[in-house]
N, C-alpha and C. Protein backbone atom coordinates (compact mmCIF):
# COMPACT_ATOMS: atom_id res chain seq x y z
N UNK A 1 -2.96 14.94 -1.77
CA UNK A 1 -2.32 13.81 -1.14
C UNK A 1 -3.16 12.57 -1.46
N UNK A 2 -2.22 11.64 -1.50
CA UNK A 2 -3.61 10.21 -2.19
C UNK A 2 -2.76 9.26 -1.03
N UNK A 3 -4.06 8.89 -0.55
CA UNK A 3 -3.69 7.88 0.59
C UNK A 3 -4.49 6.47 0.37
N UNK A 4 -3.53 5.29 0.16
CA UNK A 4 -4.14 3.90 0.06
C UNK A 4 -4.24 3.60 0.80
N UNK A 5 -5.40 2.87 1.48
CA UNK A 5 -6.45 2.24 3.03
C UNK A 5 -5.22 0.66 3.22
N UNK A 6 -4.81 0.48 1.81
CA UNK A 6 -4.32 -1.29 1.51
C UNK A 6 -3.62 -1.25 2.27
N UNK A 7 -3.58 -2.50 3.31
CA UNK A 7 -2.09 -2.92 4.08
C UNK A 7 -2.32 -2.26 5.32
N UNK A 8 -1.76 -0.88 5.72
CA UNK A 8 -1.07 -0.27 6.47
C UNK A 8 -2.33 0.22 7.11
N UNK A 9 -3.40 0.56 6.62
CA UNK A 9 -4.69 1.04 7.41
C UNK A 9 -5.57 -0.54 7.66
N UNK A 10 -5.00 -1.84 7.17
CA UNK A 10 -5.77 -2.94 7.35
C UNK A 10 -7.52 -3.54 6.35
N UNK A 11 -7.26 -2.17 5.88
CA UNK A 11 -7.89 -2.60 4.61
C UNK A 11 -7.60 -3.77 3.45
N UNK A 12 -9.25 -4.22 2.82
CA UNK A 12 -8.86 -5.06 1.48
C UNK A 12 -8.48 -3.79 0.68
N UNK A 13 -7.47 -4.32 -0.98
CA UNK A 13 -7.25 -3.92 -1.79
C UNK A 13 -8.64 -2.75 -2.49
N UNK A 14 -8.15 -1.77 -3.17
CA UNK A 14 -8.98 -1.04 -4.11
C UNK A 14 -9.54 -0.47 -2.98
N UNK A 15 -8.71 0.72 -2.27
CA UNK A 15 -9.27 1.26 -1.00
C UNK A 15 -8.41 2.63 -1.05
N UNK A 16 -8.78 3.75 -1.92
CA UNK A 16 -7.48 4.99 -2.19
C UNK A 16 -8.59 5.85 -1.91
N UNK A 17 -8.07 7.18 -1.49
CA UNK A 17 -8.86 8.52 -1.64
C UNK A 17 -7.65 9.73 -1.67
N UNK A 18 -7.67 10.78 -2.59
CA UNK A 18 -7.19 11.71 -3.27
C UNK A 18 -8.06 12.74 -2.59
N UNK A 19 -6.89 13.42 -1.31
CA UNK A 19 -7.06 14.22 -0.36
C UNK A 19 -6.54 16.00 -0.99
N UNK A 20 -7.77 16.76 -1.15
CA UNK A 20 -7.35 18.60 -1.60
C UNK A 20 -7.58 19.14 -0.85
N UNK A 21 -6.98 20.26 -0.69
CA UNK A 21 -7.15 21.36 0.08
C UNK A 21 -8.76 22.33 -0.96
N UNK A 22 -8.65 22.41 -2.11
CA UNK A 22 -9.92 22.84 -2.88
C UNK A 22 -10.43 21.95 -3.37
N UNK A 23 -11.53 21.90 -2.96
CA UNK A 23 -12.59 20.77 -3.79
C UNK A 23 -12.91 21.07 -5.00
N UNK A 24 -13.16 21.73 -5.35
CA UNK A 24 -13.53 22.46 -6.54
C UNK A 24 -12.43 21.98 -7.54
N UNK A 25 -11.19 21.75 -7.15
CA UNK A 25 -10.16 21.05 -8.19
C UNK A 25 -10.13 19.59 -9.00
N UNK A 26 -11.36 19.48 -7.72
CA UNK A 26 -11.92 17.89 -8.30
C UNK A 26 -12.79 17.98 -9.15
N UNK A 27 -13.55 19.03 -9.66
CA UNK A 27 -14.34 19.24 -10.47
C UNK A 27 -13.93 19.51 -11.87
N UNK A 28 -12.51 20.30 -11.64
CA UNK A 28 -11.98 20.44 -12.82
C UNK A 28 -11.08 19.37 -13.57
N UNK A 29 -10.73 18.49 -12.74
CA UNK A 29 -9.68 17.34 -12.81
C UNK A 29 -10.48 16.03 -13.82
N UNK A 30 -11.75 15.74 -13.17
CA UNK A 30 -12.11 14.56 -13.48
C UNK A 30 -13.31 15.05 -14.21
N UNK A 31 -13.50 15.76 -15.02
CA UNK A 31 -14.21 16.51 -15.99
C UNK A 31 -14.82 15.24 -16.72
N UNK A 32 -16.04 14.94 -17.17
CA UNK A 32 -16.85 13.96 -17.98
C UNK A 32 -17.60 14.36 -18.86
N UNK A 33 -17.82 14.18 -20.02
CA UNK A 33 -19.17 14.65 -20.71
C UNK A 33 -20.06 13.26 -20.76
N UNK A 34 -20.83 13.02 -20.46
CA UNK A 34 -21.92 11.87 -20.61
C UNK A 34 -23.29 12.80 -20.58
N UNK A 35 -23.77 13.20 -21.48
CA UNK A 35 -25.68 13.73 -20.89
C UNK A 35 -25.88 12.48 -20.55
N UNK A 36 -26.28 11.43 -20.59
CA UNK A 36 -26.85 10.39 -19.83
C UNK A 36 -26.89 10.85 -18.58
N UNK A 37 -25.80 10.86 -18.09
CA UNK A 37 -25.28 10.80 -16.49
C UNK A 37 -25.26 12.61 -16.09
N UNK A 38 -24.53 13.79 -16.42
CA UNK A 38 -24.30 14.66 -16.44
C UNK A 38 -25.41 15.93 -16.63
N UNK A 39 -26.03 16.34 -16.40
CA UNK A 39 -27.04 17.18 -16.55
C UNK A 39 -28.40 17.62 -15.58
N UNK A 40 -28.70 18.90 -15.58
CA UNK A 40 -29.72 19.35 -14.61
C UNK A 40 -30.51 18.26 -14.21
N UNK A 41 -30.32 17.67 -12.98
CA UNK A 41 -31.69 17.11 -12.43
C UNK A 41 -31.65 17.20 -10.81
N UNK A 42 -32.35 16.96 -10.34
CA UNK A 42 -33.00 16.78 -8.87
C UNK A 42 -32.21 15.94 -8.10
N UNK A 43 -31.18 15.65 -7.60
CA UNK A 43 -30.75 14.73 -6.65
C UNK A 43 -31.05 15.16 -4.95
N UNK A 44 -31.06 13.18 -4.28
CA UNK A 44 -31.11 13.99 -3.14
C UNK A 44 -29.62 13.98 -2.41
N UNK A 45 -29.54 14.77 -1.43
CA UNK A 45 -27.83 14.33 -1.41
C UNK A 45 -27.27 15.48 -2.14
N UNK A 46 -25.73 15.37 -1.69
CA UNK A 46 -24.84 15.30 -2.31
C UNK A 46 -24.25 14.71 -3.78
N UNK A 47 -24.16 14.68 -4.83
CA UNK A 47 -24.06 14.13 -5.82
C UNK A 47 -22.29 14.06 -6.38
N UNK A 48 -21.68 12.95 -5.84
CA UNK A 48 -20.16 12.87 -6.41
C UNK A 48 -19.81 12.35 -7.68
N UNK A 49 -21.05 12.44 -8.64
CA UNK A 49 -20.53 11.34 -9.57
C UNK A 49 -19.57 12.15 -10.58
N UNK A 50 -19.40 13.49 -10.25
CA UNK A 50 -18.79 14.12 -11.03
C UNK A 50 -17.17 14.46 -11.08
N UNK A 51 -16.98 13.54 -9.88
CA UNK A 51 -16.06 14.20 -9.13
C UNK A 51 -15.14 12.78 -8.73
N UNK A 52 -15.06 11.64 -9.65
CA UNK A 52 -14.45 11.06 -9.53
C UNK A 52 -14.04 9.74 -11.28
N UNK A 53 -13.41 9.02 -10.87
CA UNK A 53 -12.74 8.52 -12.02
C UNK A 53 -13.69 7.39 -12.77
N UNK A 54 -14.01 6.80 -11.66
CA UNK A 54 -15.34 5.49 -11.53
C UNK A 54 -16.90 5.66 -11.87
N UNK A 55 -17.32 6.80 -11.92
CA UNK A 55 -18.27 7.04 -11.99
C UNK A 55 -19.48 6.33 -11.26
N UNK A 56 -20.22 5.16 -11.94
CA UNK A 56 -20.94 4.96 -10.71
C UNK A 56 -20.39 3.67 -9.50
N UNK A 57 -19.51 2.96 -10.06
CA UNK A 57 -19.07 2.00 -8.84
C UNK A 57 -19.10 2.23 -7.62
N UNK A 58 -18.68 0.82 -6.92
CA UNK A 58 -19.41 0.82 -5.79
C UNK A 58 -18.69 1.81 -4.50
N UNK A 59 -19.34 2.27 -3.84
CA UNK A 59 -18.52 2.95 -2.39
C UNK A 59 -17.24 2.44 -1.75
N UNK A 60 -16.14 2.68 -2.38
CA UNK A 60 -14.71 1.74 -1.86
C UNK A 60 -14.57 2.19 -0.34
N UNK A 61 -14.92 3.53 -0.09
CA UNK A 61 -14.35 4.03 1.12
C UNK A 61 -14.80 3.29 2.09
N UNK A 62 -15.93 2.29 1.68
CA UNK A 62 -16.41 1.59 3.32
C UNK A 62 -15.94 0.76 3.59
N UNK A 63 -14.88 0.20 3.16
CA UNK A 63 -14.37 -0.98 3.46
C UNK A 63 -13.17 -0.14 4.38
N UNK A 64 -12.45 0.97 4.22
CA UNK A 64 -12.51 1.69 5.27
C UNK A 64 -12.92 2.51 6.74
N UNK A 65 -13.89 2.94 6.15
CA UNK A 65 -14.87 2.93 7.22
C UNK A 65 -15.42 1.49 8.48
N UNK A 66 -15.52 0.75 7.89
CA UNK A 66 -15.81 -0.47 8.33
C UNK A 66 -14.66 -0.83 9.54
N UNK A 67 -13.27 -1.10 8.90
CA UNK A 67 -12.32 -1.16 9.77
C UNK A 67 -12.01 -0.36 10.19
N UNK A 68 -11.98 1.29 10.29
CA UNK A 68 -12.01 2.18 11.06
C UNK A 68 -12.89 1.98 12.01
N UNK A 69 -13.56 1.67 12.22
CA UNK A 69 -15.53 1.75 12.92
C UNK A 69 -15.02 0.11 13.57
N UNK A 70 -14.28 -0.82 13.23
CA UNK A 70 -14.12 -1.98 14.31
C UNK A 70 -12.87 -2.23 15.22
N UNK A 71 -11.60 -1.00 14.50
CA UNK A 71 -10.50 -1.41 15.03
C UNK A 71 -9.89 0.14 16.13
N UNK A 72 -11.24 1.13 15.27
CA UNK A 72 -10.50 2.17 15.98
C UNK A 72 -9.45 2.74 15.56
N UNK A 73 -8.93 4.09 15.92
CA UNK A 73 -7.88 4.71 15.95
C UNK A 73 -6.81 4.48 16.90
N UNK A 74 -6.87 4.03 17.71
CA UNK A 74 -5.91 3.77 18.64
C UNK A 74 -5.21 2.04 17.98
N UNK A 75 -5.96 1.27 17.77
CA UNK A 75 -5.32 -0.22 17.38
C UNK A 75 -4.59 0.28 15.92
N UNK A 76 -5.48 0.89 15.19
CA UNK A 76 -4.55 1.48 13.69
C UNK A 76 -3.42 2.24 14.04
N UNK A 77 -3.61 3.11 14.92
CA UNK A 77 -2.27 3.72 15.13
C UNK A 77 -0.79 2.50 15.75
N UNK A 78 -1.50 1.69 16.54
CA UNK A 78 -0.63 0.40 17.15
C UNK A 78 -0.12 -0.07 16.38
N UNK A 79 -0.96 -0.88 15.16
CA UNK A 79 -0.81 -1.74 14.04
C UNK A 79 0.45 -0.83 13.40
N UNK A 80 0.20 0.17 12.91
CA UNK A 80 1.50 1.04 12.06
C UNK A 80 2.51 1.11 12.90
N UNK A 81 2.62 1.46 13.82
CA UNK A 81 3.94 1.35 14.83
C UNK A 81 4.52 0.12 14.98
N UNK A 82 3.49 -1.27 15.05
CA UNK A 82 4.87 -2.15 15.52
C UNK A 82 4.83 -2.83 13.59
N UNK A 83 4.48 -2.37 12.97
CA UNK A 83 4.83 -3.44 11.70
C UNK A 83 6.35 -1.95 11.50
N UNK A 84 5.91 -0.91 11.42
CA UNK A 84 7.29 -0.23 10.95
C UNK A 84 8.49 -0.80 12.31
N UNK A 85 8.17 -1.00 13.21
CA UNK A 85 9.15 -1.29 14.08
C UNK A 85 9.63 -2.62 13.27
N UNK A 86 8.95 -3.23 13.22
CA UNK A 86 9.22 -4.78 12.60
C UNK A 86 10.29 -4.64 11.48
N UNK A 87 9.87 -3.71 10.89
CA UNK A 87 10.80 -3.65 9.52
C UNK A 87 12.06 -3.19 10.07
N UNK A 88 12.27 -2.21 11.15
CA UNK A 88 13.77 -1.49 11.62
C UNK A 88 14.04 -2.80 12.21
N UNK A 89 13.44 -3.76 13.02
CA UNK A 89 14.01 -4.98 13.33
C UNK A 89 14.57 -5.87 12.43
N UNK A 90 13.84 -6.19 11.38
CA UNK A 90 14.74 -6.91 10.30
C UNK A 90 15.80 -6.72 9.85
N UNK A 91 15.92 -5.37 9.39
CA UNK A 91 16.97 -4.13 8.74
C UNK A 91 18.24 -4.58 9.94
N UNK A 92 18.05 -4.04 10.74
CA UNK A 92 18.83 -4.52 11.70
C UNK A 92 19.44 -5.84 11.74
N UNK A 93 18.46 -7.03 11.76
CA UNK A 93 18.82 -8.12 12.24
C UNK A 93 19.80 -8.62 10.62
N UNK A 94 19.14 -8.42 9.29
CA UNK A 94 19.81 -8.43 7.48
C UNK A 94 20.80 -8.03 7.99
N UNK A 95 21.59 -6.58 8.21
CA UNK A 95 22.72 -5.56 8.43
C UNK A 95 23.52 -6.40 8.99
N UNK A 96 23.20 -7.09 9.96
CA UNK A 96 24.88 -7.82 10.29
C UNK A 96 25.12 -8.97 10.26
N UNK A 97 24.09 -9.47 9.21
CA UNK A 97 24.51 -10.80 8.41
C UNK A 97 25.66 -10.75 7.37
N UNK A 98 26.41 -11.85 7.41
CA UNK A 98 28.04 -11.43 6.43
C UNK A 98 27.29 -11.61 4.81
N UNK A 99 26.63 -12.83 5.08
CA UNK A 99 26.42 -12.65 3.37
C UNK A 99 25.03 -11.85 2.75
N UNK A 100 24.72 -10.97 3.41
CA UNK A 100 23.25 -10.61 3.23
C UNK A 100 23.83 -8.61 3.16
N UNK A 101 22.69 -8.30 2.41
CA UNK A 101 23.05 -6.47 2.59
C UNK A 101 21.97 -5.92 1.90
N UNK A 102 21.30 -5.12 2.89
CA UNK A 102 20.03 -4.00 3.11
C UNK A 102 20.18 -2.72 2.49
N UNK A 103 20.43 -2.20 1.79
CA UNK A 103 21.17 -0.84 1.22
C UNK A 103 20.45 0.41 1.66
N UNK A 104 19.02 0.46 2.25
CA UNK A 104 18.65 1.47 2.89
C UNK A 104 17.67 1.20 4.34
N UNK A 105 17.72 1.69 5.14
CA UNK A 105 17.37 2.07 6.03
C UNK A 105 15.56 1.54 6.07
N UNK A 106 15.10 1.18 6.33
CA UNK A 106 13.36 0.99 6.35
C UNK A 106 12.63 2.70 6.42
N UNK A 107 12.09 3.55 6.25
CA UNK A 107 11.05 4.45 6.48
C UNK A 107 9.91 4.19 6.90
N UNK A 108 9.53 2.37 6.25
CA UNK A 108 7.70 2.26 5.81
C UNK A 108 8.01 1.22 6.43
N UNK A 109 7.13 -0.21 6.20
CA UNK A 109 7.06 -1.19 6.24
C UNK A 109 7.72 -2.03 5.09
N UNK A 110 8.35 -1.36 4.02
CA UNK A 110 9.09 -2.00 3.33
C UNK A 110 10.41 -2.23 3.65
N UNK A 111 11.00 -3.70 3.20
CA UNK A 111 12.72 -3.57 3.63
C UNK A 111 12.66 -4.19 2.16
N UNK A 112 13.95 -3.55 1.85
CA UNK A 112 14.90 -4.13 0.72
C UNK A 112 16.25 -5.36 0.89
N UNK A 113 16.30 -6.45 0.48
CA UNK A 113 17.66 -6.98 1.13
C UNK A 113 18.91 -7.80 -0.26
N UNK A 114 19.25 -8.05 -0.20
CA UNK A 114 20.29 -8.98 -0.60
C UNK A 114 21.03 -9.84 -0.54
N UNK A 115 21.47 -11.09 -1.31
CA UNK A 115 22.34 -12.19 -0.98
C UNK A 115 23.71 -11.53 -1.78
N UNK A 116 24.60 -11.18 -1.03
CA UNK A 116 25.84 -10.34 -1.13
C UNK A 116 26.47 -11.23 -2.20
N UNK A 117 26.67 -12.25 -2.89
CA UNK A 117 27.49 -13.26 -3.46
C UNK A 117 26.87 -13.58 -4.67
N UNK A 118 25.10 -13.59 -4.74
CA UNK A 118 24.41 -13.64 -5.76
C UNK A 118 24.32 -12.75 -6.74
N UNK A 119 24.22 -12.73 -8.24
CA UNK A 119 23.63 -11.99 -9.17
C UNK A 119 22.40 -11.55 -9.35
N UNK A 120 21.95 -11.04 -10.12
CA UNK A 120 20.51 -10.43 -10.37
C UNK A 120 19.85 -11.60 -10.48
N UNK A 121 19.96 -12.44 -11.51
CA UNK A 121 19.36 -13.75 -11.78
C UNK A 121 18.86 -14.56 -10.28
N UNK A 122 19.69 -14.58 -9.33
CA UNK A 122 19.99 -15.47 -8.74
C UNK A 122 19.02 -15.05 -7.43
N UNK A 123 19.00 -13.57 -7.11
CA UNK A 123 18.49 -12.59 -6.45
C UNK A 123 16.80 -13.16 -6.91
N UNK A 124 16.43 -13.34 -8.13
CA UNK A 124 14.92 -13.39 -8.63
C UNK A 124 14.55 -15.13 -8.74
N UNK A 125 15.69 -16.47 -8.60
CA UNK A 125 15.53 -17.60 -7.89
C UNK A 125 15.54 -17.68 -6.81
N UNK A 126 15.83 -16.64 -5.82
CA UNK A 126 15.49 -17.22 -4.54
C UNK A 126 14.41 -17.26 -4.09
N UNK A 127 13.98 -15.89 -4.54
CA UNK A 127 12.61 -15.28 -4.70
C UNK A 127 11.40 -16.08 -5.21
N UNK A 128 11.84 -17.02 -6.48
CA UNK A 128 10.79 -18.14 -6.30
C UNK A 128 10.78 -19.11 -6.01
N UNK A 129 11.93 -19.60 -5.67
CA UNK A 129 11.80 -20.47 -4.39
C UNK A 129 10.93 -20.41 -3.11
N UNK A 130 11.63 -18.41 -2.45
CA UNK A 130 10.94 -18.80 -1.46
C UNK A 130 9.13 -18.96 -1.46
N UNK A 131 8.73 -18.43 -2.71
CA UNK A 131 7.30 -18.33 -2.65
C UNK A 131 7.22 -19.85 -2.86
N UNK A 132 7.66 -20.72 -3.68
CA UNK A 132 6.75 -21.79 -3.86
C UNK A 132 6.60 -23.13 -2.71
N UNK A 133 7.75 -22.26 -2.09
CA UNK A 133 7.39 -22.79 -0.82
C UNK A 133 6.47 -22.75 0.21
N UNK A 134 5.88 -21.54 -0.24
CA UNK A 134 4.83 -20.83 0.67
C UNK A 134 4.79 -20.19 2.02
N UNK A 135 5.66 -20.00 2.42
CA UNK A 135 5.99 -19.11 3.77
C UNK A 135 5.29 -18.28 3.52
N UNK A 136 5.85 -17.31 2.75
CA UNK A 136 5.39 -15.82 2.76
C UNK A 136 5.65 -15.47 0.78
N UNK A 137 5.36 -14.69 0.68
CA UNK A 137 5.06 -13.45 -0.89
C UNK A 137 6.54 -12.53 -0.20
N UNK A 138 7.19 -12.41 -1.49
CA UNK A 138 7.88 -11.16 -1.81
C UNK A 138 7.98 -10.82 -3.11
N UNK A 139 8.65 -9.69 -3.34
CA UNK A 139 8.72 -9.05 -4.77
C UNK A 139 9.71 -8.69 -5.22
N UNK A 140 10.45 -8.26 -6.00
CA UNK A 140 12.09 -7.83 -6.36
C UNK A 140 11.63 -6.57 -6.58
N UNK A 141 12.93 -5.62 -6.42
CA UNK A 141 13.40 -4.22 -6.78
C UNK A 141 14.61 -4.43 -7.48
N UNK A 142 14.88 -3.16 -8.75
CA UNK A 142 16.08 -2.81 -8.84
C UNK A 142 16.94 -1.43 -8.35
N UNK A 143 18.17 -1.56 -7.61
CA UNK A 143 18.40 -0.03 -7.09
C UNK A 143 19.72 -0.07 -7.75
N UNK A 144 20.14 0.81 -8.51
CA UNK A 144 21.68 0.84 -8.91
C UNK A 144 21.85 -0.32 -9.79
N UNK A 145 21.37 -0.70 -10.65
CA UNK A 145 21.59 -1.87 -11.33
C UNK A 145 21.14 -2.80 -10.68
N UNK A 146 21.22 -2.85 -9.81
CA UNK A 146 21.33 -4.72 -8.79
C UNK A 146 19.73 -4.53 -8.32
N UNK A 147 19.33 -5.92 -8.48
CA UNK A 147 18.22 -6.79 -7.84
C UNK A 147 18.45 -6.65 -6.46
N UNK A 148 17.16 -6.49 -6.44
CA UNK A 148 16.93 -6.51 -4.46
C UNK A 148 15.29 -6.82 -4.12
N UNK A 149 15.39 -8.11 -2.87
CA UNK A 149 14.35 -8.81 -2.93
C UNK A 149 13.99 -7.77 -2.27
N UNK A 150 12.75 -7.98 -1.94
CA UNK A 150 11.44 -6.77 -1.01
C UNK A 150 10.06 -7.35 -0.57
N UNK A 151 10.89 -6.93 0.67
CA UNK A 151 9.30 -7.39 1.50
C UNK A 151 8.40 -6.39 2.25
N UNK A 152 7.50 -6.82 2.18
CA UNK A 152 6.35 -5.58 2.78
C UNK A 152 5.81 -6.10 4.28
N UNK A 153 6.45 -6.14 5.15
CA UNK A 153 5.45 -6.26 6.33
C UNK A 153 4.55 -6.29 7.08
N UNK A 154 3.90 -7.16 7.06
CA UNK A 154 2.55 -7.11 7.86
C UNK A 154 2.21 -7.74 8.88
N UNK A 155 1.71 -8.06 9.53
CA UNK A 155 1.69 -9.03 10.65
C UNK A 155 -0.23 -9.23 10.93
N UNK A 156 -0.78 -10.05 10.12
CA UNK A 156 -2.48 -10.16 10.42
C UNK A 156 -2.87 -10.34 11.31
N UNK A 157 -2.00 -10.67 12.58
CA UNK A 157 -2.47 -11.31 13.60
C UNK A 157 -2.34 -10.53 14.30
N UNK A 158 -1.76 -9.25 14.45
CA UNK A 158 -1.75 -7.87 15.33
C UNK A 158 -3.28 -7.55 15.60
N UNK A 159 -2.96 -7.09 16.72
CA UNK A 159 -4.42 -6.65 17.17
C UNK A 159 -5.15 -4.95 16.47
């Protein structure tokens, strides 16, 4: 299972860890030959350098840790509940707009939407419009042929 810290755990970007049931699969996966790096010596510790893609870069997981360790499990669990609520609120509120249409349901914090009257083209000008206006960032999808703007929910100011 590979779980990104980005967004939804309140993490900065470049924050993933690739969750096994055998560890040992990580050994076979991310296989290196370097003697430089690779070979009998003395460490103290634990030694992961073998066992990942990056080799020596820096510790990403603490920027996890960090906000785990200030916000807690209980505020992270909060934070994910009302931003996915947020998104069934939008979904909702898009859905019974006449010229607007949501084509699926929210799961995540993502919603998909549409200007019912617009083309694809027209779907990817609104889109920079609305950024250069600066409100907020969105991104386009295509589902079935058709353009569909997409927004990711967040709310920074949640506790």
């Amino acid at each position: 299972m590979i779980i990104d810290a980005h967004k939804m755990l309140r993490t900065p970007t470049v924050c993933a860890a690739l969750l096994v049931k055998d560890a040992s699969a990580l050994d076979r996966t991310f296989q290196s030959k370097a003697e430089y790096l690779f070979h009998e010596k003395k460490n103290p510790g634990f030694d992961f350098l073998g066992q990942g893609m990056e080799c020596t870069k820096a510790g990403l997981g603490l920027k996890f840790f960090m906000t785990l360790a200030a916000l807690g499990e209980k505020k992270i669990e909060a934070y994910i509940d009302a931003t996915y609520d947020l998104a069934l609120e939008a979904f909702d509120y898009i859905r019974v707009q006449p010229d607007f249409e949501a084509p699926v349901k929210p799961e995540s914090n993502i919603l998909c939407f549409r200007l019912k009257s617009a083309g694809n083209e027209a779907q990817i000008r609104i889109r920079d419009r609305l950024i250069e206006e600066g409100s907020f960032y969105l991104s386009s999808t295509e589902l079935d042929g058709a353009r569909y703007l997409r927004i990711v929910i967040m709310n920074r100011r949640h506790p």
